[in-house]
PDB file of N, CA and C in Angstrom:
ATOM      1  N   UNK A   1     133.692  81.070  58.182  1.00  0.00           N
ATOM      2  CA  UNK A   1     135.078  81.439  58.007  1.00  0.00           C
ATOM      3  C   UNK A   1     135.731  81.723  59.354  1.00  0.00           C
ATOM      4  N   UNK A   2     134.787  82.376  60.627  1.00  0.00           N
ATOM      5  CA  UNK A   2     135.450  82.349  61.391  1.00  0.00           C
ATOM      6  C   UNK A   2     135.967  81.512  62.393  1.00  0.00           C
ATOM      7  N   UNK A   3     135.483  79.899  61.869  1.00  0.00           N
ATOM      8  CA  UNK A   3     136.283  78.954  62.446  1.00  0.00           C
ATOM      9  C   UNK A   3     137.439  78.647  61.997  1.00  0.00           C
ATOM     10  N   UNK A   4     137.834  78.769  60.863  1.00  0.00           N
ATOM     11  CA  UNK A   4     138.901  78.494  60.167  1.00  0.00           C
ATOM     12  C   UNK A   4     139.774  79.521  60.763  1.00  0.00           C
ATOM     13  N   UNK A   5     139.427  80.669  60.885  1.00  0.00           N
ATOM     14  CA  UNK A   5     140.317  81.795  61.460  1.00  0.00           C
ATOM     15  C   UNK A   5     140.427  81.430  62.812  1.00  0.00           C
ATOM     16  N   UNK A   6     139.652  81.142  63.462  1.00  0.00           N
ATOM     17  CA  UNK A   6     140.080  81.079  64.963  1.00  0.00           C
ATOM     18  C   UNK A   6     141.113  79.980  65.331  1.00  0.00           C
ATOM     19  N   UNK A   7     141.025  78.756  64.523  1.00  0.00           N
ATOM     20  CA  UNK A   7     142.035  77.304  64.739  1.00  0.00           C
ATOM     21  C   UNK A   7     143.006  77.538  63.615  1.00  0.00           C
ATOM     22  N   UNK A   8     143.478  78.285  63.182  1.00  0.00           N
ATOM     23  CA  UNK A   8     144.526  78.480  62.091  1.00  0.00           C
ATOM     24  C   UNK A   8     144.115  77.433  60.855  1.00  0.00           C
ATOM     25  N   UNK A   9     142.944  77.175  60.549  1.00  0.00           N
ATOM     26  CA  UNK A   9     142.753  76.449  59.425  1.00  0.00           C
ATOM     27  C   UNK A   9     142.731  74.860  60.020  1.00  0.00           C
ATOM     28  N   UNK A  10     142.871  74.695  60.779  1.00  0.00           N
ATOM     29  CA  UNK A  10     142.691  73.364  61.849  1.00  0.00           C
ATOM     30  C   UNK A  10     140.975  72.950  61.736  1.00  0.00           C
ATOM     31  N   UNK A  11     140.907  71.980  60.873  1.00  0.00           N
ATOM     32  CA  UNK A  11     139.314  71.471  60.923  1.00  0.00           C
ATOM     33  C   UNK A  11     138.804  70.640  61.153  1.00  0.00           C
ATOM     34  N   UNK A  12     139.700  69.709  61.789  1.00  0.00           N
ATOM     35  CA  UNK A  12     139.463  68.693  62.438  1.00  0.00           C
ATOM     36  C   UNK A  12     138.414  68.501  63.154  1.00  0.00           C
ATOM     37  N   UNK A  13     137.904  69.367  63.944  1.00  0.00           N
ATOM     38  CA  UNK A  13     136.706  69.094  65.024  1.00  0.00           C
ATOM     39  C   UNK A  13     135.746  70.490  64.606  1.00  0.00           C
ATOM     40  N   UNK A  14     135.803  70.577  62.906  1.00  0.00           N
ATOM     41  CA  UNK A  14     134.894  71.505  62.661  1.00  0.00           C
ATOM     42  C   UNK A  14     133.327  71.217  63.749  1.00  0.00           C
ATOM     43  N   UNK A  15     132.893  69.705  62.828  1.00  0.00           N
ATOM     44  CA  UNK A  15     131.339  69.287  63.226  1.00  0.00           C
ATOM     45  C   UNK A  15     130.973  69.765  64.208  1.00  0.00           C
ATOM     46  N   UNK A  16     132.106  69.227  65.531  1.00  0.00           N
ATOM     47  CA  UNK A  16     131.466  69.318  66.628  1.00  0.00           C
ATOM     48  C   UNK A  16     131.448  70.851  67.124  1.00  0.00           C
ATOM     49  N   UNK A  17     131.939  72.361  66.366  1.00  0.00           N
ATOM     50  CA  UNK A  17     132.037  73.572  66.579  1.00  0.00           C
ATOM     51  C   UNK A  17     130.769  73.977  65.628  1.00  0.00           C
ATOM     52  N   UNK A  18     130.226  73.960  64.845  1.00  0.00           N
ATOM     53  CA  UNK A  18     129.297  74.841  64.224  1.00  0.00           C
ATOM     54  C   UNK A  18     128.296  73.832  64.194  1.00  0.00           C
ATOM     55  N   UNK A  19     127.092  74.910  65.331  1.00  0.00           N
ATOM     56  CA  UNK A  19     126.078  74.246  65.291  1.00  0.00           C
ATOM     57  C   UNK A  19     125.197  73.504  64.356  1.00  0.00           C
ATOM     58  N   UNK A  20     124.468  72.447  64.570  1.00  0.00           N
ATOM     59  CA  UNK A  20     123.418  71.922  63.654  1.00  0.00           C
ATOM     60  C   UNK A  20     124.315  71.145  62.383  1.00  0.00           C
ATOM     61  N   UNK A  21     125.402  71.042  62.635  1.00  0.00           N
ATOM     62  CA  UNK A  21     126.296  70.018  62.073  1.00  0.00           C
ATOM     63  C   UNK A  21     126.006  68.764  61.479  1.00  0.00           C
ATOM     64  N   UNK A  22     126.452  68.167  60.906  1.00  0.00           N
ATOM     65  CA  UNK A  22     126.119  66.852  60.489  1.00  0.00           C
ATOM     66  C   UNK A  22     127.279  66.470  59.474  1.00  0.00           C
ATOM     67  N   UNK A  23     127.436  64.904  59.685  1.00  0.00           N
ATOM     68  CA  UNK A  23     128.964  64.557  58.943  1.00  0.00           C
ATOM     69  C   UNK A  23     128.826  64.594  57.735  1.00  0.00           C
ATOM     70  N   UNK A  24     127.761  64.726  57.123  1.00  0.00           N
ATOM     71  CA  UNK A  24     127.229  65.070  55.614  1.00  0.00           C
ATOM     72  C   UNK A  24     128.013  66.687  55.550  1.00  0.00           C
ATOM     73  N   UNK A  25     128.046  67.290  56.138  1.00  0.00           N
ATOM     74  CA  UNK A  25     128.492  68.166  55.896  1.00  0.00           C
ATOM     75  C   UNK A  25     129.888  68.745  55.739  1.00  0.00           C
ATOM     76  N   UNK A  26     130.638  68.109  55.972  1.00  0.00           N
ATOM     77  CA  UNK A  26     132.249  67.783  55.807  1.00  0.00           C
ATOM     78  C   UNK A  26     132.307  68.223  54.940  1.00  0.00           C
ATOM     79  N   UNK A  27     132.485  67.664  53.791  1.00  0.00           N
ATOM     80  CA  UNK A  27     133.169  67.645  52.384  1.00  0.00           C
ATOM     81  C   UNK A  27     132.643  69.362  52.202  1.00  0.00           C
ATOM     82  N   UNK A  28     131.013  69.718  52.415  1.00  0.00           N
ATOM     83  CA  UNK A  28     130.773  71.217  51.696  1.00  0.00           C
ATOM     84  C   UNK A  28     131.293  71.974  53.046  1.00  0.00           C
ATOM     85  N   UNK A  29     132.045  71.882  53.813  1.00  0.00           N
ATOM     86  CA  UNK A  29     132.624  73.128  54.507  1.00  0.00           C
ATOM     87  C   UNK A  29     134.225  72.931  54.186  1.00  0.00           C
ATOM     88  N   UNK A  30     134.537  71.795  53.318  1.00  0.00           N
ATOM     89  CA  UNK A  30     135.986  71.757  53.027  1.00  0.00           C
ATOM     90  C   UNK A  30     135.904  72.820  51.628  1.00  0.00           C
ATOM     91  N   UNK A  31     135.062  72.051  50.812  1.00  0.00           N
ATOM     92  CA  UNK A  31     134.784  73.193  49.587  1.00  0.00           C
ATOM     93  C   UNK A  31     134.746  74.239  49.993  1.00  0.00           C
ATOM     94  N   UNK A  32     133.904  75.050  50.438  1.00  0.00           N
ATOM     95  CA  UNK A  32     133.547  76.080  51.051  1.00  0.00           C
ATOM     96  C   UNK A  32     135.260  76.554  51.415  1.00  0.00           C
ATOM     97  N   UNK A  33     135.907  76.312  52.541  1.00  0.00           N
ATOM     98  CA  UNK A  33     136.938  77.101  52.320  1.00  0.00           C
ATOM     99  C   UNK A  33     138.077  77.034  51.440  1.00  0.00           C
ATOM    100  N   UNK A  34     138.173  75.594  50.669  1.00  0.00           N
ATOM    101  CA  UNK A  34     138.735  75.933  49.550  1.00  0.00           C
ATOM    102  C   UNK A  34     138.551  76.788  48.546  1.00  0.00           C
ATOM    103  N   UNK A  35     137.154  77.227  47.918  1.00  0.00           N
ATOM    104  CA  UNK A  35     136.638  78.410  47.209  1.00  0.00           C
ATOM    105  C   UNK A  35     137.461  79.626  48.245  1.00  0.00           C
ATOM    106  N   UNK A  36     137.149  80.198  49.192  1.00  0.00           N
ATOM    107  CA  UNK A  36     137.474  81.131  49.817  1.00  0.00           C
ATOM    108  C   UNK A  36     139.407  81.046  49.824  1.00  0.00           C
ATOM    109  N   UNK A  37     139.769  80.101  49.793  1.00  0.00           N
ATOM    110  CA  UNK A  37     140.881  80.008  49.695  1.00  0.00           C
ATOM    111  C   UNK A  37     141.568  80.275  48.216  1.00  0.00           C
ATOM    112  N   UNK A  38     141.091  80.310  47.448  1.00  0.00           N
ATOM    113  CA  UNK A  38     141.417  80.633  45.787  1.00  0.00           C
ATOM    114  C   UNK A  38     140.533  81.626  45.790  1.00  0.00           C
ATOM    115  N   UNK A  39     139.613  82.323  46.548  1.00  0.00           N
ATOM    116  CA  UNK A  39     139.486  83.331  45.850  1.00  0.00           C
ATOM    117  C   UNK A  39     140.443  84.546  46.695  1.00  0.00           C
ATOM    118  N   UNK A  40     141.044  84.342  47.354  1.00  0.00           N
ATOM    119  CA  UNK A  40     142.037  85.124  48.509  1.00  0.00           C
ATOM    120  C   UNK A  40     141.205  85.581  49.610  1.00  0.00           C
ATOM    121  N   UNK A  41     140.143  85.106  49.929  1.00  0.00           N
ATOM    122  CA  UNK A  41     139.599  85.251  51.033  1.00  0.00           C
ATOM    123  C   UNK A  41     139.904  85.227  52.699  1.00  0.00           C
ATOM    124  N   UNK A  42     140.766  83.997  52.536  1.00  0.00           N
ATOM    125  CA  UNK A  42     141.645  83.452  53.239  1.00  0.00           C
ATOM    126  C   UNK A  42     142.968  82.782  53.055  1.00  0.00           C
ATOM    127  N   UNK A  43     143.591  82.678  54.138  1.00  0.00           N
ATOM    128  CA  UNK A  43     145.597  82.252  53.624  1.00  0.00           C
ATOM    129  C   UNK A  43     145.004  80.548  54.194  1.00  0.00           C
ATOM    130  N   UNK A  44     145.430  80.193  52.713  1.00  0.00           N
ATOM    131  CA  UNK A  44     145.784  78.662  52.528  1.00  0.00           C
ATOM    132  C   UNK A  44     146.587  78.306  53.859  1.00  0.00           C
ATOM    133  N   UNK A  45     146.173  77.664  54.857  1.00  0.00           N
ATOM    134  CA  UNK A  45     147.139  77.024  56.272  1.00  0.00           C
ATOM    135  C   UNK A  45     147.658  76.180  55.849  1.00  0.00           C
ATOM    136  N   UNK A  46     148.935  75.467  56.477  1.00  0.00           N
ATOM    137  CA  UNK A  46     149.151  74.265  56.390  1.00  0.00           C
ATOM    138  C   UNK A  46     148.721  73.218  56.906  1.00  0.00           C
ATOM    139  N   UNK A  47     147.851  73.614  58.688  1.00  0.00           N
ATOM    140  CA  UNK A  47     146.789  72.803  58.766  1.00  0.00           C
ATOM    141  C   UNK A  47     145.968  72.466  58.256  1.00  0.00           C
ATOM    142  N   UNK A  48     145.473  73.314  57.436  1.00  0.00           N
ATOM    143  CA  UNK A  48     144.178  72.625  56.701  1.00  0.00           C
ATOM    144  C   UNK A  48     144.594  71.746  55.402  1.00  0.00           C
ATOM    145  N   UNK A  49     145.460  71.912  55.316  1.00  0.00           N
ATOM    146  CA  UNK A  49     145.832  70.976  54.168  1.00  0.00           C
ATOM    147  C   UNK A  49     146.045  69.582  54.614  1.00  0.00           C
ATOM    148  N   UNK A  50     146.711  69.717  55.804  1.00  0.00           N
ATOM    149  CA  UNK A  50     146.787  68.278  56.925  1.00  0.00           C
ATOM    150  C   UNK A  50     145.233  67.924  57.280  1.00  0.00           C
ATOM    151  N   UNK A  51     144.930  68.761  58.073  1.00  0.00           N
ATOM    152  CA  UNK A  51     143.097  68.170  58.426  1.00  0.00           C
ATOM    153  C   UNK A  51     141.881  68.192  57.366  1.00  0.00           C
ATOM    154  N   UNK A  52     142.047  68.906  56.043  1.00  0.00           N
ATOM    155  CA  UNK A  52     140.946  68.483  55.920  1.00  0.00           C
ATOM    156  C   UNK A  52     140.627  67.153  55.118  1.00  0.00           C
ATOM    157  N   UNK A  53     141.309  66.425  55.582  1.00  0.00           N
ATOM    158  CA  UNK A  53     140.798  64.789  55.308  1.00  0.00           C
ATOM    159  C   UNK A  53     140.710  63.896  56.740  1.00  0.00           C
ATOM    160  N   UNK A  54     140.959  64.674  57.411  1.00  0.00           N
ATOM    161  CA  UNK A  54     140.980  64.141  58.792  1.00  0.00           C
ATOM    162  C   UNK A  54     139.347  64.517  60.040  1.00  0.00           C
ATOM    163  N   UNK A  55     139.033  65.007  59.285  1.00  0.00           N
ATOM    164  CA  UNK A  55     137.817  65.425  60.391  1.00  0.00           C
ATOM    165  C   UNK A  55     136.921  64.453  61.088  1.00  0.00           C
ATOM    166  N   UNK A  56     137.016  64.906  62.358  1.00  0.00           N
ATOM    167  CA  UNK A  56     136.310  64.172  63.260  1.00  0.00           C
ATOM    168  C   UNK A  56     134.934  63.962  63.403  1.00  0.00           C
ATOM    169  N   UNK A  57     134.158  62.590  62.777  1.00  0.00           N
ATOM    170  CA  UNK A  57     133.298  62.665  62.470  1.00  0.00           C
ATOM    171  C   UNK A  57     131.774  62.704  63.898  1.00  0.00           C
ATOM    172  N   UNK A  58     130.902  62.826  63.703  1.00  0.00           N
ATOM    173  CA  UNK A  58     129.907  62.788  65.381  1.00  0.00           C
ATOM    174  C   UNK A  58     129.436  61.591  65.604  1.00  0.00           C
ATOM    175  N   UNK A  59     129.165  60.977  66.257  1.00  0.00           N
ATOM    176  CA  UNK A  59     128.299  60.178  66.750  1.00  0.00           C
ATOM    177  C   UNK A  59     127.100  59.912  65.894  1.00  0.00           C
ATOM    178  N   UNK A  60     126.712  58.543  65.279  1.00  0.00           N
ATOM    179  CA  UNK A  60     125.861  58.571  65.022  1.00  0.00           C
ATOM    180  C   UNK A  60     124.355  58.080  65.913  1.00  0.00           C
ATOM    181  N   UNK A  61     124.061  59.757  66.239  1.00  0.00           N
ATOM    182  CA  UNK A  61     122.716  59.704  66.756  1.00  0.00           C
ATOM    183  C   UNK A  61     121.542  58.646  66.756  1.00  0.00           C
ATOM    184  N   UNK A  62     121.249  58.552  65.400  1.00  0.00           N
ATOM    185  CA  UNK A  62     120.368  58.004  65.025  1.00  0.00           C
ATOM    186  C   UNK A  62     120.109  56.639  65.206  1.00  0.00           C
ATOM    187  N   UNK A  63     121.375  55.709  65.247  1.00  0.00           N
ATOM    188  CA  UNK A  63     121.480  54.717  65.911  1.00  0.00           C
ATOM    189  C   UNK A  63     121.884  54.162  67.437  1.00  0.00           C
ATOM    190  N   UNK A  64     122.109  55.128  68.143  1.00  0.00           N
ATOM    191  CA  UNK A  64     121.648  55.759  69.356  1.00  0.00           C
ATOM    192  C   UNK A  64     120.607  55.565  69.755  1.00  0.00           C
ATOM    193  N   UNK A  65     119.622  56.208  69.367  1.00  0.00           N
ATOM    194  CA  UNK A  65     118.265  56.367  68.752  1.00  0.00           C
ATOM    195  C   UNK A  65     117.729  55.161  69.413  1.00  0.00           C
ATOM    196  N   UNK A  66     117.750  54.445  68.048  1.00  0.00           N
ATOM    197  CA  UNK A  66     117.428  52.565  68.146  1.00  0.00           C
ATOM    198  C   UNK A  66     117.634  52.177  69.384  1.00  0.00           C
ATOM    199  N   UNK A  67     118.722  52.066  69.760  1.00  0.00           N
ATOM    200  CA  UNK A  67     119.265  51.525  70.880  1.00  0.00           C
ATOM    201  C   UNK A  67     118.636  51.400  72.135  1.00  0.00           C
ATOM    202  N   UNK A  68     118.411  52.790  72.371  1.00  0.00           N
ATOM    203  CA  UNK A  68     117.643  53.497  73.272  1.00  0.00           C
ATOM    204  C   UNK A  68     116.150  53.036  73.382  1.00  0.00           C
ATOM    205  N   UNK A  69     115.495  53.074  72.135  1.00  0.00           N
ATOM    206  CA  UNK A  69     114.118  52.728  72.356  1.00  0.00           C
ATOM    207  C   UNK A  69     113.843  51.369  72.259  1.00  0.00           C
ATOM    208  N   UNK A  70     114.792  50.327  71.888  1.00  0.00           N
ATOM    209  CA  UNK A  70     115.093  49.151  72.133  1.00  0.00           C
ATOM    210  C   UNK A  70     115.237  48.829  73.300  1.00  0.00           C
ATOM    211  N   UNK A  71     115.490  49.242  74.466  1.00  0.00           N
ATOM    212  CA  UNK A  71     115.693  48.975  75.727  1.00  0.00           C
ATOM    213  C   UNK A  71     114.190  49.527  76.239  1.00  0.00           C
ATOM    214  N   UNK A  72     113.926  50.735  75.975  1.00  0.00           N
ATOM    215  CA  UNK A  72     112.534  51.026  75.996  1.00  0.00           C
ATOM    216  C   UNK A  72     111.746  50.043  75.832  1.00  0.00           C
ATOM    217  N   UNK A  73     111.504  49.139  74.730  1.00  0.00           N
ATOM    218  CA  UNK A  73     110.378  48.103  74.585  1.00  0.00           C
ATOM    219  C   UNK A  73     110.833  47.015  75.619  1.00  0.00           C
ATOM    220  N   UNK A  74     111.937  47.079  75.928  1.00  0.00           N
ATOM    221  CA  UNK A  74     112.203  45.503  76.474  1.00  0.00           C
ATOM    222  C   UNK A  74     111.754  45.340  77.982  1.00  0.00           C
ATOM    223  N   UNK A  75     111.556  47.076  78.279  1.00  0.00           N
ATOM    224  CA  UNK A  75     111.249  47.195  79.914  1.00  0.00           C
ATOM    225  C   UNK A  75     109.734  46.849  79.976  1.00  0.00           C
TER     226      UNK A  75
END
């Protein structure tokens, strides 16, 4: 919650702020403050109503990964 509080509900670049992230995880930290948001936990922003379909997703690592050890075999 206290990212949402610190960016005024701005979640755009949640992932890359709370560690151990993963873009799988989007949608349950949008839930997540929507629950908190109906239960009055927190004030509904108008950013977040703008960003949370907008979030910036990470890099996928994993194919990175490949890449990397692909050049590895080739040396």
């Amino acid at each position: 919650m206290q990212y949402y509080v610190d960016h005024d509900g701005d979640v755009t670049h949640i992932l890359e702020n709370i560690i151990c992230s993963v873009n799988e995880d989007a949608s349950r930290f949008v839930e997540f403050y929507e629950k908190m948001i109906k239960e009055g936990e927190i004030d509904d922003c108008k950013s977040f109503q703008k960003t949370k379909k907008k979030i910036s997703l990470l890099p996928d690592e994993k194919e990175e990964a490949k890449k990397e050890k692909g050049k590895i075999k080739a040396k």
